[in-house]
C-alpha atoms as a PDB file:
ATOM      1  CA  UNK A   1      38.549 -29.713   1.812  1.00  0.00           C
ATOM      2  CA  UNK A   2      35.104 -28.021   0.683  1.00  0.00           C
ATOM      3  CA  UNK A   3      35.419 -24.444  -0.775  1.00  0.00           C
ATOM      4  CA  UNK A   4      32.530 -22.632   0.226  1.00  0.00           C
ATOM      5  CA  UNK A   5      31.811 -19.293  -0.851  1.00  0.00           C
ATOM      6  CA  UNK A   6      30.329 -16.915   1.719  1.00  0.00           C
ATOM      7  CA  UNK A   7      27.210 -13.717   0.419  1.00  0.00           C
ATOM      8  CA  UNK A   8      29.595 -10.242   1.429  1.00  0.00           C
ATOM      9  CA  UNK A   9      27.776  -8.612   4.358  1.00  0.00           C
ATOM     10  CA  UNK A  10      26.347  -5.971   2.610  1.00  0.00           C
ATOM     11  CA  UNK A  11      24.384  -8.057  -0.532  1.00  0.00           C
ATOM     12  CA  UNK A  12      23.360 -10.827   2.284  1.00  0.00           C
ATOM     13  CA  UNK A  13      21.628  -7.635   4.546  1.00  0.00           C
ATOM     14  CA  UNK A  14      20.153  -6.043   1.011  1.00  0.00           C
ATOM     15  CA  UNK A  15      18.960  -9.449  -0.074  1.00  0.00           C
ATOM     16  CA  UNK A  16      17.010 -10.003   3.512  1.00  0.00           C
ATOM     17  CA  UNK A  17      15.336  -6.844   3.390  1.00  0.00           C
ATOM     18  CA  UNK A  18      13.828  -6.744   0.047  1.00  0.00           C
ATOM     19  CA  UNK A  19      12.720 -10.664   0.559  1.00  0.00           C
ATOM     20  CA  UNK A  20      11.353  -9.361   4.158  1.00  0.00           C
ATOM     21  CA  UNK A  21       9.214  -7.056   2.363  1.00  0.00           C
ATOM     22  CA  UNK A  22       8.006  -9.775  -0.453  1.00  0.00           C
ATOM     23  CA  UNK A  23       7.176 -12.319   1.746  1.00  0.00           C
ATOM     24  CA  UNK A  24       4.863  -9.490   4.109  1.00  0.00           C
ATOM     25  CA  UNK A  25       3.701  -7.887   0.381  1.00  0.00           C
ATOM     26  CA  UNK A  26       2.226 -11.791  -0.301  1.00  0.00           C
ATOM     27  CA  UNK A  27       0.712 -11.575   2.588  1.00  0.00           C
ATOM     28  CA  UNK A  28      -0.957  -8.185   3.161  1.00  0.00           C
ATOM     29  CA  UNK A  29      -4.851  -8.335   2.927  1.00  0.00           C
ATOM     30  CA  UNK A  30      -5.614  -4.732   4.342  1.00  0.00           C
ATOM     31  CA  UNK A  31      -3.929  -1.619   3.201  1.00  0.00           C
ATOM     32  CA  UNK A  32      -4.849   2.167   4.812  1.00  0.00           C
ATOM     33  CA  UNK A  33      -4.390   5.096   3.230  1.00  0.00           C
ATOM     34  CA  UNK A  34      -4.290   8.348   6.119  1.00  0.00           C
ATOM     35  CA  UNK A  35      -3.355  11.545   6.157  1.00  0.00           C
ATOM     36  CA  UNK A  36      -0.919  13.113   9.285  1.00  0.00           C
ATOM     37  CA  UNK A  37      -4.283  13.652  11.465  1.00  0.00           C
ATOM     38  CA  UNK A  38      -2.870  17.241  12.007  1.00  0.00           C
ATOM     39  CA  UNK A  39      -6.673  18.205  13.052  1.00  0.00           C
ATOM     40  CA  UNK A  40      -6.857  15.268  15.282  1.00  0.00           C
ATOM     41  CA  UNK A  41      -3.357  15.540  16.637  1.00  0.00           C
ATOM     42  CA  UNK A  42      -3.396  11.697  17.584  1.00  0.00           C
ATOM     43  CA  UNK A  43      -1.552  10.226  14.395  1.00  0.00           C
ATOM     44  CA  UNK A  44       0.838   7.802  16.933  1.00  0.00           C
ATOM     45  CA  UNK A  45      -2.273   6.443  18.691  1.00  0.00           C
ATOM     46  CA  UNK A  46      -3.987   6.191  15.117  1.00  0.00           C
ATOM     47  CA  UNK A  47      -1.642   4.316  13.561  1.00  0.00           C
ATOM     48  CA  UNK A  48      -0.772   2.130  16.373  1.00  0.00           C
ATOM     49  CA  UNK A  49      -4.392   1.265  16.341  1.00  0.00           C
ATOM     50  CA  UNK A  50      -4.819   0.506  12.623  1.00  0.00           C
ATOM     51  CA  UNK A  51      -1.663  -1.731  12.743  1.00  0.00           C
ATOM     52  CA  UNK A  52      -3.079  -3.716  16.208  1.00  0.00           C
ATOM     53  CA  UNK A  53      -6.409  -4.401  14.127  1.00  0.00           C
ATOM     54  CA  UNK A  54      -5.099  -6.060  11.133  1.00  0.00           C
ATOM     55  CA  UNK A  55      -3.617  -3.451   8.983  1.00  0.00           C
ATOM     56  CA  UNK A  56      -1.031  -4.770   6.963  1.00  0.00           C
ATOM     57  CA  UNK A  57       0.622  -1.571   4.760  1.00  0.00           C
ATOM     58  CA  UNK A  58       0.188   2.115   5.913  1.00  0.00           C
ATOM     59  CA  UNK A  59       0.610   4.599   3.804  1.00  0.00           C
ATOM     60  CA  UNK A  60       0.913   8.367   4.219  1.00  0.00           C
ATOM     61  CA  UNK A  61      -0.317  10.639   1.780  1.00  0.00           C
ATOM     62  CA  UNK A  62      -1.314  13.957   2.289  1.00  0.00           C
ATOM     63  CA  UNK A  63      -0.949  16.687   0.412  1.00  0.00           C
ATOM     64  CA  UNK A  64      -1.081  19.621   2.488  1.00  0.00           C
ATOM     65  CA  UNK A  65       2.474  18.548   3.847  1.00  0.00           C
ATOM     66  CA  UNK A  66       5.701  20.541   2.997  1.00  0.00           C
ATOM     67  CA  UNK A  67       8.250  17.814   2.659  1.00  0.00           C
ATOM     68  CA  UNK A  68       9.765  18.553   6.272  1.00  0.00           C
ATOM     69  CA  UNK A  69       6.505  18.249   8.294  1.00  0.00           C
ATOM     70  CA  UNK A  70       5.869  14.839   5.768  1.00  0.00           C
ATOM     71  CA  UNK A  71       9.185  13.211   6.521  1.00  0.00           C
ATOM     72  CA  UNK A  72       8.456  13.946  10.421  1.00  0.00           C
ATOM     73  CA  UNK A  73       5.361  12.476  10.627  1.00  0.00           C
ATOM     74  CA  UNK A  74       6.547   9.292   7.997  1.00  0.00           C
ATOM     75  CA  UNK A  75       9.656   9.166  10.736  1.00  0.00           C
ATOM     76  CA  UNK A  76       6.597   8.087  13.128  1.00  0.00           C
ATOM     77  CA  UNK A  77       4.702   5.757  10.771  1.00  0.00           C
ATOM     78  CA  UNK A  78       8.127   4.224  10.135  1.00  0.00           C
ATOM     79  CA  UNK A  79       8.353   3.311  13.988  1.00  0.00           C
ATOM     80  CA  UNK A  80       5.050   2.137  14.637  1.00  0.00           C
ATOM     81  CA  UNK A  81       5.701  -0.005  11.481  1.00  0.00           C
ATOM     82  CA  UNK A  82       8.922  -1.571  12.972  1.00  0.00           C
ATOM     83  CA  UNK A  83       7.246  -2.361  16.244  1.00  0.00           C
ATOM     84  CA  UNK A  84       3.971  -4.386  14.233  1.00  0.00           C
ATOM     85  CA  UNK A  85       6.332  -5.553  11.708  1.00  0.00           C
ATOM     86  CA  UNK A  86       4.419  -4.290   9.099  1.00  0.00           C
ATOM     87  CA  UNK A  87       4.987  -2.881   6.212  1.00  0.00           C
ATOM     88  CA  UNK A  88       4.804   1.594   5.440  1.00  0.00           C
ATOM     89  CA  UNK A  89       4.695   3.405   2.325  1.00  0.00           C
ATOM     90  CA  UNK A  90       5.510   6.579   1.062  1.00  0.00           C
ATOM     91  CA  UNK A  91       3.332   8.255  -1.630  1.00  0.00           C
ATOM     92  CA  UNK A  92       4.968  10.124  -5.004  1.00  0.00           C
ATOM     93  CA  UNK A  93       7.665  10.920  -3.561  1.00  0.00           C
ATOM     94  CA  UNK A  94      11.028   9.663  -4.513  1.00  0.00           C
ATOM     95  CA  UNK A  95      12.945  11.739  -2.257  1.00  0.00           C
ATOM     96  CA  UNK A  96      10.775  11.435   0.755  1.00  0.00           C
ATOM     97  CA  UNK A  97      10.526   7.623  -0.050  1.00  0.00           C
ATOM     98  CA  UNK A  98      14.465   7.353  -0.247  1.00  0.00           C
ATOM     99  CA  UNK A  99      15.115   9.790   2.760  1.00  0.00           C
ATOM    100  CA  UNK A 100      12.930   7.458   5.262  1.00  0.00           C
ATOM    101  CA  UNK A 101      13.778   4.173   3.634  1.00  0.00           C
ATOM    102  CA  UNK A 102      10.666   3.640   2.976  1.00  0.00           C
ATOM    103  CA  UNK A 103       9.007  -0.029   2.530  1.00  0.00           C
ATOM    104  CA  UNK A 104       6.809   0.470  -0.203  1.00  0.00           C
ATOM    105  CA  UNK A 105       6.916   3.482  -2.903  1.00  0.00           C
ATOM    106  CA  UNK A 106       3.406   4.500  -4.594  1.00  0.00           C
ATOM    107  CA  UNK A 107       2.918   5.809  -7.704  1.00  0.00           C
ATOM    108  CA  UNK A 108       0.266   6.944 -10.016  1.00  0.00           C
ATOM    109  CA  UNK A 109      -0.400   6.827 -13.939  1.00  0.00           C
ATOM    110  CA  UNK A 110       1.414  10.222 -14.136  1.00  0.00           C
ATOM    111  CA  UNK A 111       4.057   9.946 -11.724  1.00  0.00           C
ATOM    112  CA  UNK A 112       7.380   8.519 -12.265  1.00  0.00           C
ATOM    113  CA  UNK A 113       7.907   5.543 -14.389  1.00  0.00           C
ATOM    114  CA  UNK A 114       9.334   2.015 -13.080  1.00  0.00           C
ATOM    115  CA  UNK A 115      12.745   2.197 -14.083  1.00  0.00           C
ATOM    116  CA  UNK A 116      12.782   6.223 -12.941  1.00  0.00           C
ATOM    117  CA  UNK A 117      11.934   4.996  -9.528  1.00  0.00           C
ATOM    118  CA  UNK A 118      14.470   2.076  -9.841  1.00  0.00           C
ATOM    119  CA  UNK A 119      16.738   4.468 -10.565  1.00  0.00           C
ATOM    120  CA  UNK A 120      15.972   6.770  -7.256  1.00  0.00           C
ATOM    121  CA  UNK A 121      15.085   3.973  -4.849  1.00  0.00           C
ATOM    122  CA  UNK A 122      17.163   1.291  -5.610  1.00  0.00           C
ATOM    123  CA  UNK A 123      16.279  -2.696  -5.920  1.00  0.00           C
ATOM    124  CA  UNK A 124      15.018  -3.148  -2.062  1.00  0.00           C
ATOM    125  CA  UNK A 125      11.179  -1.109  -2.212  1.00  0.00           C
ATOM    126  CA  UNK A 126       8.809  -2.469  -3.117  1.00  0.00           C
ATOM    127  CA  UNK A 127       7.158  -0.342  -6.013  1.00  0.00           C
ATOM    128  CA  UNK A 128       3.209   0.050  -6.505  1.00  0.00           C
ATOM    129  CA  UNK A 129       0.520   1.678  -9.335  1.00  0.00           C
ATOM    130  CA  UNK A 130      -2.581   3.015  -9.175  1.00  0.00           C
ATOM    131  CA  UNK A 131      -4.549   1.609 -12.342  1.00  0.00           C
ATOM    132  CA  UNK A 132      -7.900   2.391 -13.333  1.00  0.00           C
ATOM    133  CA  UNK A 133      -8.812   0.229 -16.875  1.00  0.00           C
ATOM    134  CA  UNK A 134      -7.832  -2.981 -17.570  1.00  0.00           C
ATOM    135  CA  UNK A 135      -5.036  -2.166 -20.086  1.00  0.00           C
ATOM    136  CA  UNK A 136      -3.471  -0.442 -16.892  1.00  0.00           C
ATOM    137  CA  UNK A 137      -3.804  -3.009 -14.652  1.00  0.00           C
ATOM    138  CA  UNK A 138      -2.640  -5.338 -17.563  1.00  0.00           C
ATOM    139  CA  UNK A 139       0.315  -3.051 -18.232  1.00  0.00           C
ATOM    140  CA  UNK A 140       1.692  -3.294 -14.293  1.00  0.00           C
ATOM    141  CA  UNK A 141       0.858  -7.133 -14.051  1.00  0.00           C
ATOM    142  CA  UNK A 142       3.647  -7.039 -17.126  1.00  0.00           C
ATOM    143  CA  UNK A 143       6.222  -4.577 -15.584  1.00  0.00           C
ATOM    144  CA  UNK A 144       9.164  -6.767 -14.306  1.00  0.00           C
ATOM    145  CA  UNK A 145       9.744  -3.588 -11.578  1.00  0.00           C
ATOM    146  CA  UNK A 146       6.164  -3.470 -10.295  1.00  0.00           C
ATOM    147  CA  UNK A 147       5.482  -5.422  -7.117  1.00  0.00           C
ATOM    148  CA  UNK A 148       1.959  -5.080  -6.862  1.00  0.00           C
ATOM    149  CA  UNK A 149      -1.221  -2.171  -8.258  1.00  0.00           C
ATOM    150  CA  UNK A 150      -3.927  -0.997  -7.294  1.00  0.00           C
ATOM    151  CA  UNK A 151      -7.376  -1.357  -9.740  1.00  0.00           C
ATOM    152  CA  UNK A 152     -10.437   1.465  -8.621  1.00  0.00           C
ATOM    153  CA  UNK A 153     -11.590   3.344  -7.404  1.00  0.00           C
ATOM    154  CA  UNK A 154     -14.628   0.978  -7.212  1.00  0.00           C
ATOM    155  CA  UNK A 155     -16.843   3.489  -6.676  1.00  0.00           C
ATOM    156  CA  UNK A 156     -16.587   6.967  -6.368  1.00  0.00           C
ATOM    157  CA  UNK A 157     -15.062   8.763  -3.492  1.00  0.00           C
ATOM    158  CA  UNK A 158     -14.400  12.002  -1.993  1.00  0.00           C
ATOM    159  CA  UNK A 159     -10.864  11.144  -1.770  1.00  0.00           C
ATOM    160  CA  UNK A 160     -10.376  10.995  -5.339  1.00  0.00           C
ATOM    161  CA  UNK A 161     -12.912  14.131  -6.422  1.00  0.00           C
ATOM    162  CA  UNK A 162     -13.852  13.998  -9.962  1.00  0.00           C
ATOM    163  CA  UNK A 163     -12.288  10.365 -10.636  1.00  0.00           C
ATOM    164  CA  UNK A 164     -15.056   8.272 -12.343  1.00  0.00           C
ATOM    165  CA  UNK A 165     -15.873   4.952 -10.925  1.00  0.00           C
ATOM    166  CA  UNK A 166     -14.904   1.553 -12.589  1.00  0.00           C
ATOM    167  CA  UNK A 167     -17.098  -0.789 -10.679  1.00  0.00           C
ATOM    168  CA  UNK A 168     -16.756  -4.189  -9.697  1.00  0.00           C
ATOM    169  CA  UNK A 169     -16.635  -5.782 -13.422  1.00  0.00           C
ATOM    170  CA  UNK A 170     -13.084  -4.641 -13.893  1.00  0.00           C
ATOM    171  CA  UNK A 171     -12.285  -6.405 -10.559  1.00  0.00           C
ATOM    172  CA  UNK A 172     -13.632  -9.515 -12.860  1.00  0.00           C
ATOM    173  CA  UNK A 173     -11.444  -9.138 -15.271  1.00  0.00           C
ATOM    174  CA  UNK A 174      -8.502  -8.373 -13.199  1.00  0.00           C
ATOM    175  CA  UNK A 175      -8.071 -11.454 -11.399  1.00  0.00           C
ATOM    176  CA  UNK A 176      -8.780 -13.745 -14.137  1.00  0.00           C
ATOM    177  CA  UNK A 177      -5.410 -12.110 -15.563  1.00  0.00           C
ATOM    178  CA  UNK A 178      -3.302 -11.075 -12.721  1.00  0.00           C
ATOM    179  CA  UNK A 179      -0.896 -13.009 -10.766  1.00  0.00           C
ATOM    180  CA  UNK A 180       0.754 -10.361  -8.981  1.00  0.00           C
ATOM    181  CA  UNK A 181      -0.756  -9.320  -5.552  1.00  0.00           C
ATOM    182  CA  UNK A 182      -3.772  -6.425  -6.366  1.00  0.00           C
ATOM    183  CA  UNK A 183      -5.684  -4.669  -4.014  1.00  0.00           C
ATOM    184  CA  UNK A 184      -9.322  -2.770  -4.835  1.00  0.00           C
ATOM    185  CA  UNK A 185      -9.820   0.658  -3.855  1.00  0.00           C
ATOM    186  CA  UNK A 186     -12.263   3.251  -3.859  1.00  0.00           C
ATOM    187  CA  UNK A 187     -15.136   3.843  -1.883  1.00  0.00           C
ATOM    188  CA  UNK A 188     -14.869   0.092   0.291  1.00  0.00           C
ATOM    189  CA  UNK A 189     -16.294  -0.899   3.902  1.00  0.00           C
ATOM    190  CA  UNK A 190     -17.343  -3.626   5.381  1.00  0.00           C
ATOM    191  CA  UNK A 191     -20.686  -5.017   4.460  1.00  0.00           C
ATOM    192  CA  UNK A 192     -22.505  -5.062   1.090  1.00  0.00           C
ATOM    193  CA  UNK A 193     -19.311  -3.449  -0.529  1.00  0.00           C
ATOM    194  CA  UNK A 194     -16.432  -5.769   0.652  1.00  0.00           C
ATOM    195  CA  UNK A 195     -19.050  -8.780  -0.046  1.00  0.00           C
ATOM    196  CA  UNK A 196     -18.890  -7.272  -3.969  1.00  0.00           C
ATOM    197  CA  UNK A 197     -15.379  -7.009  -4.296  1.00  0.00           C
ATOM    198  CA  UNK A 198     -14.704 -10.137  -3.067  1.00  0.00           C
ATOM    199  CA  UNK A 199     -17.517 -12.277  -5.009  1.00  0.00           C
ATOM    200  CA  UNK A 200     -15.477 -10.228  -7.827  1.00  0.00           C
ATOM    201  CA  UNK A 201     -12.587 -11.716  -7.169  1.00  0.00           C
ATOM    202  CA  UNK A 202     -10.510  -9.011  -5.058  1.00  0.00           C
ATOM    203  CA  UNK A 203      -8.945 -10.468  -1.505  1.00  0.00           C
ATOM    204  CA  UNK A 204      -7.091  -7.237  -0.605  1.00  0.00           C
ATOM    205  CA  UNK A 205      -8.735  -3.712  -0.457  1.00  0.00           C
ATOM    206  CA  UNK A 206      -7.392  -0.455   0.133  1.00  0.00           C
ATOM    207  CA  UNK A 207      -9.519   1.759   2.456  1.00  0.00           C
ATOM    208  CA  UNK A 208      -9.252   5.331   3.831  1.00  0.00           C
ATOM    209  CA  UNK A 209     -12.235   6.702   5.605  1.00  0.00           C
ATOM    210  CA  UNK A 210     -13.551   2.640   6.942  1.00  0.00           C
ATOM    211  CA  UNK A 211     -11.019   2.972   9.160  1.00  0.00           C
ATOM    212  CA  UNK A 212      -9.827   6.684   9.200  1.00  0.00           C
ATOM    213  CA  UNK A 213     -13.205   7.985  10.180  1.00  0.00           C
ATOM    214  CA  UNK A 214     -13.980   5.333  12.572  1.00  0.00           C
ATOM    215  CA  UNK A 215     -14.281   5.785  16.536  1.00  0.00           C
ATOM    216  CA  UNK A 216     -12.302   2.487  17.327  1.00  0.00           C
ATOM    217  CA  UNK A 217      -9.499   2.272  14.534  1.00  0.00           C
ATOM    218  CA  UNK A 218      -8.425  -0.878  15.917  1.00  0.00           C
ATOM    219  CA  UNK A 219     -12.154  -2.640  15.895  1.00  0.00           C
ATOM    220  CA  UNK A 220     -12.804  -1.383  11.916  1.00  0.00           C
ATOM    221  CA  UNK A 221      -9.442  -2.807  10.920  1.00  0.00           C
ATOM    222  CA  UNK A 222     -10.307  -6.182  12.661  1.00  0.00           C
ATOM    223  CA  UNK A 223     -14.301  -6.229  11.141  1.00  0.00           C
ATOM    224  CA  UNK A 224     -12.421  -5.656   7.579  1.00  0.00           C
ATOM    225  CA  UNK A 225      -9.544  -8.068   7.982  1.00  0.00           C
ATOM    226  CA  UNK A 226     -12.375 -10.556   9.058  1.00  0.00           C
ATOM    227  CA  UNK A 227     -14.211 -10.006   6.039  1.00  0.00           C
ATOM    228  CA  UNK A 228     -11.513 -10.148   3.701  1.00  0.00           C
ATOM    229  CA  UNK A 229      -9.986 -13.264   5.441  1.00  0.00           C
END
């Protein structure tokens, strides 16, 4: 008779979630970053959009949000992200991040470290870093708990007021050193810019306002998924 040893419920379901999200990490291209629309008052229809065009990883950040209003409008990203089956992400906060389950977890050079949002979130997010030198971007590709960074911005961008650009030579350097997935950011379209980034060695961008301050979400998402592809 052959013994076999069956996974208990609960590490088989934790294991397929957290290799869900890997496998659509590796394969993201096209990450938006997008406030709740609150002017707008179309943030369902937006992301729906953005996700139907190519999108790959939505994330919410917005900083005029008390946590309540945040979590309510994440609560909708989160749907729209189950229905694409794509991926949604949660900026800074640990507690908003473990409160929707969130996909993906964000952080910046100030913000929580690794291990502190280990700690909070658990094994199955996926964590990211916003790096802006190469010894950043060096120090991430090292971290055993970082899934993935972010190296910019590429050039400078309301977004990110008073940031200084890095231009496209750190993109250089990056990728002849990193194996873990990277995405540019800062200032990108389609065009002259994503041709840079890419003859620089990027193949995934972040991007706000290419898609955010479009008139057909869904038709910029497809032109920059096009160009990155």
């Amino acid at each position: 008779m052959t013994m076999t040893t069956q996974m208990p419920p609960r590490t088989a379901a934790r294991q397929t979630k957290r290799a869900w999200r890997e496998a659509r990490l590796a394969e993201a291209k096209l990450y938006l970053c997008t406030d709740a629309r609150t002017g707008q008052g179309d943030l369902a229809e937006f992301l729906d959009a953005a996700y139907r065009g190519g999108v790959d990883i939505i994330q919410l950040r917005d900083k005029s949000l008390e946590a309540r209003a945040e979590i309510a409008a994440l609560e909708v990203l989160k749907d729209i992200a189950a229905r694409h089956d794509k991926l949604f992400s949660v900026n800074d906060r640990a507690d908003v991040a473990l409160l929707t389950d969130a996909d993906v977890f964000h952080v910046g050079q100030g913000d929580l470290t690794s291990a502190q949002a280990r700690a909070v979130l658990g094994p199955d997010v996926i964590l990211g870093r916003s790096t802006h030198s190469l010894e950043q971007a060096l120090a991430a590709e090292a971290d055993p708990e970082t899934d993935y960074f972010c190296v910019g911005p590429v050039w400078e961008t309301s977004t990110k007021p008073g940031r200084a650009s890095v231009g496209t030579a750190l993109l250089t350097a990056t990728a002849a050193e990193a194996a873990k997935p990277w995405f540019a950011i800062g200032g990108i379209a389609t065009g002259e810019r994503l041709d840079a980034i890419r003859q620089a060695g990027a193949r995934r961008a972040v991007v706000v306002r290419a898609i955010a301050s479009a008139e057909d979400p869904a038709a910029a998402a497809r032109e920059l998924k096009e160009e990155l592809e």
